[in-house]
Protein backbone atom coordinates (compact mmCIF):
# COMPACT_ATOMS: atom_id res chain seq x y z
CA UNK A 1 -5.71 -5.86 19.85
CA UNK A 2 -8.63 -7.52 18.22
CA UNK A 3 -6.66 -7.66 15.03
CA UNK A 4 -3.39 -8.77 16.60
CA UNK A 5 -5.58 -12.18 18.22
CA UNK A 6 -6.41 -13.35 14.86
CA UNK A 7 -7.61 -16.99 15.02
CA UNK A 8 -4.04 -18.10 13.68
CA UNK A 9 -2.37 -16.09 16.40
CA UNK A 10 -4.53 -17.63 19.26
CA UNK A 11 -3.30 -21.01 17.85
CA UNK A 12 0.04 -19.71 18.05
CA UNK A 13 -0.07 -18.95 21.48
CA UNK A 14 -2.05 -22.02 22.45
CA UNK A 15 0.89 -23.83 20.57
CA UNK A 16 3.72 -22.06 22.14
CA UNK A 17 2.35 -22.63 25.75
CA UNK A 18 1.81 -26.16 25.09
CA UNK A 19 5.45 -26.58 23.60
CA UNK A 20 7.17 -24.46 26.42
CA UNK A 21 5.35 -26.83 29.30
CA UNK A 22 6.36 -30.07 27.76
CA UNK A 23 9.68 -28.55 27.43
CA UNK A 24 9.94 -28.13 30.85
CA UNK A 25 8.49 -31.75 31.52
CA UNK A 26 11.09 -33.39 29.43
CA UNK A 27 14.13 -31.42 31.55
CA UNK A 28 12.60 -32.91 34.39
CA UNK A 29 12.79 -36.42 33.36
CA UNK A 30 16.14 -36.35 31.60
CA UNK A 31 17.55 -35.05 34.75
CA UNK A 32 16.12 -37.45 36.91
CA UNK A 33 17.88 -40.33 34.85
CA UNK A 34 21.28 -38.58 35.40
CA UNK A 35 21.41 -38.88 31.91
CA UNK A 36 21.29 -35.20 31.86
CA UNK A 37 19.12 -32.39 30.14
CA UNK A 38 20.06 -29.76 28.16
CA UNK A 39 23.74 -27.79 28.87
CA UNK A 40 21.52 -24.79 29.75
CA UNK A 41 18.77 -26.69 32.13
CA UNK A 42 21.81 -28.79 33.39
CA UNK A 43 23.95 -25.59 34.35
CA UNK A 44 21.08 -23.97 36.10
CA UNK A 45 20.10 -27.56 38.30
CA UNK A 46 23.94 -26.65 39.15
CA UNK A 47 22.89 -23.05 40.34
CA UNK A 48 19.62 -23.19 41.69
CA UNK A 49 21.13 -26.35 43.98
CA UNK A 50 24.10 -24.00 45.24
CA UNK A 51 22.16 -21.14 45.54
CA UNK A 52 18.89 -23.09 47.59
CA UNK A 53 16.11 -22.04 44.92
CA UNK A 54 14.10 -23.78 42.63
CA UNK A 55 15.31 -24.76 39.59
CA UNK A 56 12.08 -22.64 38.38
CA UNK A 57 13.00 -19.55 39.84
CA UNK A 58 16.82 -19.29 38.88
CA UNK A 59 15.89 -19.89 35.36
CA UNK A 60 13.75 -17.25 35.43
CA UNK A 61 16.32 -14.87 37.06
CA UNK A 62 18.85 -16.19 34.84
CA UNK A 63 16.66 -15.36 32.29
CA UNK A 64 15.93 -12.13 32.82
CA UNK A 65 19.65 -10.91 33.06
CA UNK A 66 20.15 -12.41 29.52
CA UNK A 67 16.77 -10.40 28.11
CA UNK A 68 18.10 -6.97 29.30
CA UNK A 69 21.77 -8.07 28.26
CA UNK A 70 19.63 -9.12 24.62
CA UNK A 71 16.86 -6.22 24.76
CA UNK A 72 19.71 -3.42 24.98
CA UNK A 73 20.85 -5.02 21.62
CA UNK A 74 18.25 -6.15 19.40
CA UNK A 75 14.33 -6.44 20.60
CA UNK A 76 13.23 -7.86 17.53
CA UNK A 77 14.50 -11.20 18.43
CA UNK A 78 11.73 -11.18 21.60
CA UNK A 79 7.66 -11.67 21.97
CA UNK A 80 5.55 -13.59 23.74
CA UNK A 81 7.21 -17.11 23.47
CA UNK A 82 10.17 -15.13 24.74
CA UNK A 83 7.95 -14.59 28.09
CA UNK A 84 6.71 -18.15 27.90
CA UNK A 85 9.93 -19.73 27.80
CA UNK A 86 11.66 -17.37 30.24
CA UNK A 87 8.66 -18.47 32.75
CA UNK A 88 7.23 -21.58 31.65
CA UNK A 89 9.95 -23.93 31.38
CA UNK A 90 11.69 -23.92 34.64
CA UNK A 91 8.26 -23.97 36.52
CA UNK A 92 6.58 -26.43 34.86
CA UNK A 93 9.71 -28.50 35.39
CA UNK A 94 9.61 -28.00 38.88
CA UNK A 95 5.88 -29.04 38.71
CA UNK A 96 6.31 -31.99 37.17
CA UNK A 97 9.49 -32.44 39.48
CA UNK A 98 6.64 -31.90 42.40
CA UNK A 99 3.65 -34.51 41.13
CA UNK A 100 6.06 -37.09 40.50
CA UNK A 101 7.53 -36.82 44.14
CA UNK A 102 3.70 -36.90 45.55
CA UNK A 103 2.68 -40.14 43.44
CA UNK A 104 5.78 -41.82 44.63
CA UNK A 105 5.92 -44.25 41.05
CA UNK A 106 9.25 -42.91 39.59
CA UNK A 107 12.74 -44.46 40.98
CA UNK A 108 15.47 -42.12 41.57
CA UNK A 109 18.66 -42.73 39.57
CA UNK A 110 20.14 -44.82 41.85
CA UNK A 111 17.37 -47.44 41.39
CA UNK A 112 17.56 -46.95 37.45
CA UNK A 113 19.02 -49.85 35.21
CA UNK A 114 21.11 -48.86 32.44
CA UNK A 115 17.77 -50.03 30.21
CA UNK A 116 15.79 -48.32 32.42
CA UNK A 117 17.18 -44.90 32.08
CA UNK A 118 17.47 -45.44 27.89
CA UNK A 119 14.01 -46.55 28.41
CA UNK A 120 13.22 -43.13 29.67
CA UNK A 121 15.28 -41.28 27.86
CA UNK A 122 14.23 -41.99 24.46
CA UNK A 123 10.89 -41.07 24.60
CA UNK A 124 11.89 -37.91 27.23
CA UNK A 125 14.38 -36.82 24.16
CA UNK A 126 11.65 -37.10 21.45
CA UNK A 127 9.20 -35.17 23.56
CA UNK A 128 11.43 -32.42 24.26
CA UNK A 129 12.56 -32.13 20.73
CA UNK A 130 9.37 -31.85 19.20
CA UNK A 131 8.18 -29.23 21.94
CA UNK A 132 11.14 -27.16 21.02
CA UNK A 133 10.27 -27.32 17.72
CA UNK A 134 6.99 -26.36 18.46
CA UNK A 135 7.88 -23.57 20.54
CA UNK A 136 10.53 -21.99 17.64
CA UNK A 137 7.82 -22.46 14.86
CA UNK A 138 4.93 -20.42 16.64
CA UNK A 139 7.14 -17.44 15.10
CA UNK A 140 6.91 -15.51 18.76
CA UNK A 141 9.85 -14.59 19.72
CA UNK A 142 13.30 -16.67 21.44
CA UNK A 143 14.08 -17.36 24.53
CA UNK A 144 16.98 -14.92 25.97
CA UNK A 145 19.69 -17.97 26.04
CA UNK A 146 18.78 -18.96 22.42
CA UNK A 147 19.14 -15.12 21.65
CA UNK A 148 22.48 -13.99 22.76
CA UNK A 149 24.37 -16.76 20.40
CA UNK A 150 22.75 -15.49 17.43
CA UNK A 151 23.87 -11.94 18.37
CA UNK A 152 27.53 -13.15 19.16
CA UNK A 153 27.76 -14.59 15.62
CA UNK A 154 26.75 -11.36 14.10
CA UNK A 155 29.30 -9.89 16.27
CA UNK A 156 31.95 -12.10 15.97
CA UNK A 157 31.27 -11.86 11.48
CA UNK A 158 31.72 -7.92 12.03
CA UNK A 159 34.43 -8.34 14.24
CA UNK A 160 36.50 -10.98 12.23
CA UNK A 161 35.19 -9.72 8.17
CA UNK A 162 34.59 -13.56 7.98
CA UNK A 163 31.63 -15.55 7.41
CA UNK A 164 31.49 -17.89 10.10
CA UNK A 165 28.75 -21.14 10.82
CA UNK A 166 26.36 -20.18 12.96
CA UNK A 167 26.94 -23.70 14.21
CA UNK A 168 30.00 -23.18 15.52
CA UNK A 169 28.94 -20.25 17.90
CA UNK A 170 26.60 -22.25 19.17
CA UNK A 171 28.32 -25.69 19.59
CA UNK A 172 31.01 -23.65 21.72
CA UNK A 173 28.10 -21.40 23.78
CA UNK A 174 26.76 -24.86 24.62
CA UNK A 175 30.06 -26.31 25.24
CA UNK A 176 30.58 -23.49 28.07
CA UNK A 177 27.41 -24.06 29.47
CA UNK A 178 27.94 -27.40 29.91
CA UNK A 179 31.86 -26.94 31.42
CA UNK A 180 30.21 -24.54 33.86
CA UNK A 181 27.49 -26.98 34.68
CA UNK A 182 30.31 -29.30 35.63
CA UNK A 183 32.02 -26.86 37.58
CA UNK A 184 28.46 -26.08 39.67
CA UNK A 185 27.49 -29.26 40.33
CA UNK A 186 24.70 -29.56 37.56
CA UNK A 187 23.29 -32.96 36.29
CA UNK A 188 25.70 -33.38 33.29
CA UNK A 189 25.54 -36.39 31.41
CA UNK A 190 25.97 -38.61 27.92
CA UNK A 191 22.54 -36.44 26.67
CA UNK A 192 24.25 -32.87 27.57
CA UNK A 193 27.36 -33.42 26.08
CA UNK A 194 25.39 -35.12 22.91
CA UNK A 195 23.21 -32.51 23.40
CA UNK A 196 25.89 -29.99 22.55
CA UNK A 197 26.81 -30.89 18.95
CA UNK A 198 23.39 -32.46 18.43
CA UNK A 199 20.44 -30.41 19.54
CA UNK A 200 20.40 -27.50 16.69
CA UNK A 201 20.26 -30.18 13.66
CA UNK A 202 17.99 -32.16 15.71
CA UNK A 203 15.69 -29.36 16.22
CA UNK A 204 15.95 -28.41 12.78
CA UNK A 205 15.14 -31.88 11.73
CA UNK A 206 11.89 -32.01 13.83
CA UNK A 207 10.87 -28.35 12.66
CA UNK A 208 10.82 -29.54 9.02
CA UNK A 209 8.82 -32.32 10.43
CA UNK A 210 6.24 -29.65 12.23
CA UNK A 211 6.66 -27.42 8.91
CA UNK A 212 5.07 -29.86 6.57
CA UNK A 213 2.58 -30.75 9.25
CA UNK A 214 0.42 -28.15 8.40
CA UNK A 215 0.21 -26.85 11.88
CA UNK A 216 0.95 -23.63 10.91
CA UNK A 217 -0.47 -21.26 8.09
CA UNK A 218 2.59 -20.04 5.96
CA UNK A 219 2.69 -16.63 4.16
């Protein structure tokens, strides 16, 4: 254990944590503008409202169907950033969600300009980018709905003898998020859809950014 917590892995973790709670604070906000989060935050808004939970708790339920669907398949793709997303996220979300509400500063949607809620966004969107990219670098694992796309593509290459873009799995995985997040009532807007051809070269933009950062001791 002692070997395992090796100064670089403690800053790992550290990193990870931080990355997974900002995560969740940037859902928060870009759902708040109507603008709309991610497909998979914005379908389960749609099924945590339906259902009466927190958005916190379905996530984590969600989440936890997806890791045993993912687990019975392939555990290398989990560690501990797999538990820190799976928990982190959604509740820190929700907290955010909750100390906004208390100070009473934010307007709702309604109240929101069009500049207003591009004012928000922008920032919101950079944040949550770079604590995604923060999160995948630590090197700890996936989250369960980042997970199962990579193991369709494998499946659907075996299936098909064809070489296939990753990409393209996951543009239409985050397509049927989103359609079901329409279908449940979730907060889909001009970021989700964006979101769903966007967000993996986006990410993969800012984790070249993180890369040459530093942050992170390479092999």
């Amino acid at each position: 254990m002692k070997k395992y917590l090796t100064k670089e892995m403690r800053k790992r973790i550290l990193l990870m944590l931080v990355g997974v709670f900002f995560m969740g604070v940037g859902v928060q906000f870009l759902n708040r503008t109507n603008l709309g989060p991610d497909p998979f935050s914005a379908m389960n808004y749609g099924f945590a409202e339906m259902f009466g939970i927190s958005f916190g708790t379905f996530q984590l339920l969600f989440n936890a169907v997806l890791f045993l669907i993912v687990l019975f398949k392939d555990r290398t793709l989990f560690g501990l950033g797999t538990i820190g997303n799976m928990v982190i996220v959604g509740y820190s979300a929700d907290f955010t969600g909750w100390v906004v509400d208390k100070l009473g500063f934010f307007p709702t949607a309604e109240e929101m300009t069009l500049g207003i809620k591009i004012g928000i966004m922008i920032p919101t969107l950079i944040l949550f980018l770079f604590a995604a990219a923060l999160y995948m670098n630590c090197g700890l694992g996936t989250s369960p709905y980042d997970a199962l796309p990579l193991l369709l593509h494998q499946g659907i290459e075996k299936a098909t003898k064809k070489q296939i873009p990753y990409k393209f799995v996951r543009m239409l995985y985050d397509g049927i998020a989103t359609v079901v997040a329409i279908f449940v009532g979730g907060t889909v807007g001009v970021v989700t859809v964006l979101m769903v051809f966007t967000l993996g070269p986006c990410v993969d933009f800012v984790s070249g950014l993180v890369k040459k950062s530093g942050i992170f001791e390479t092999k």
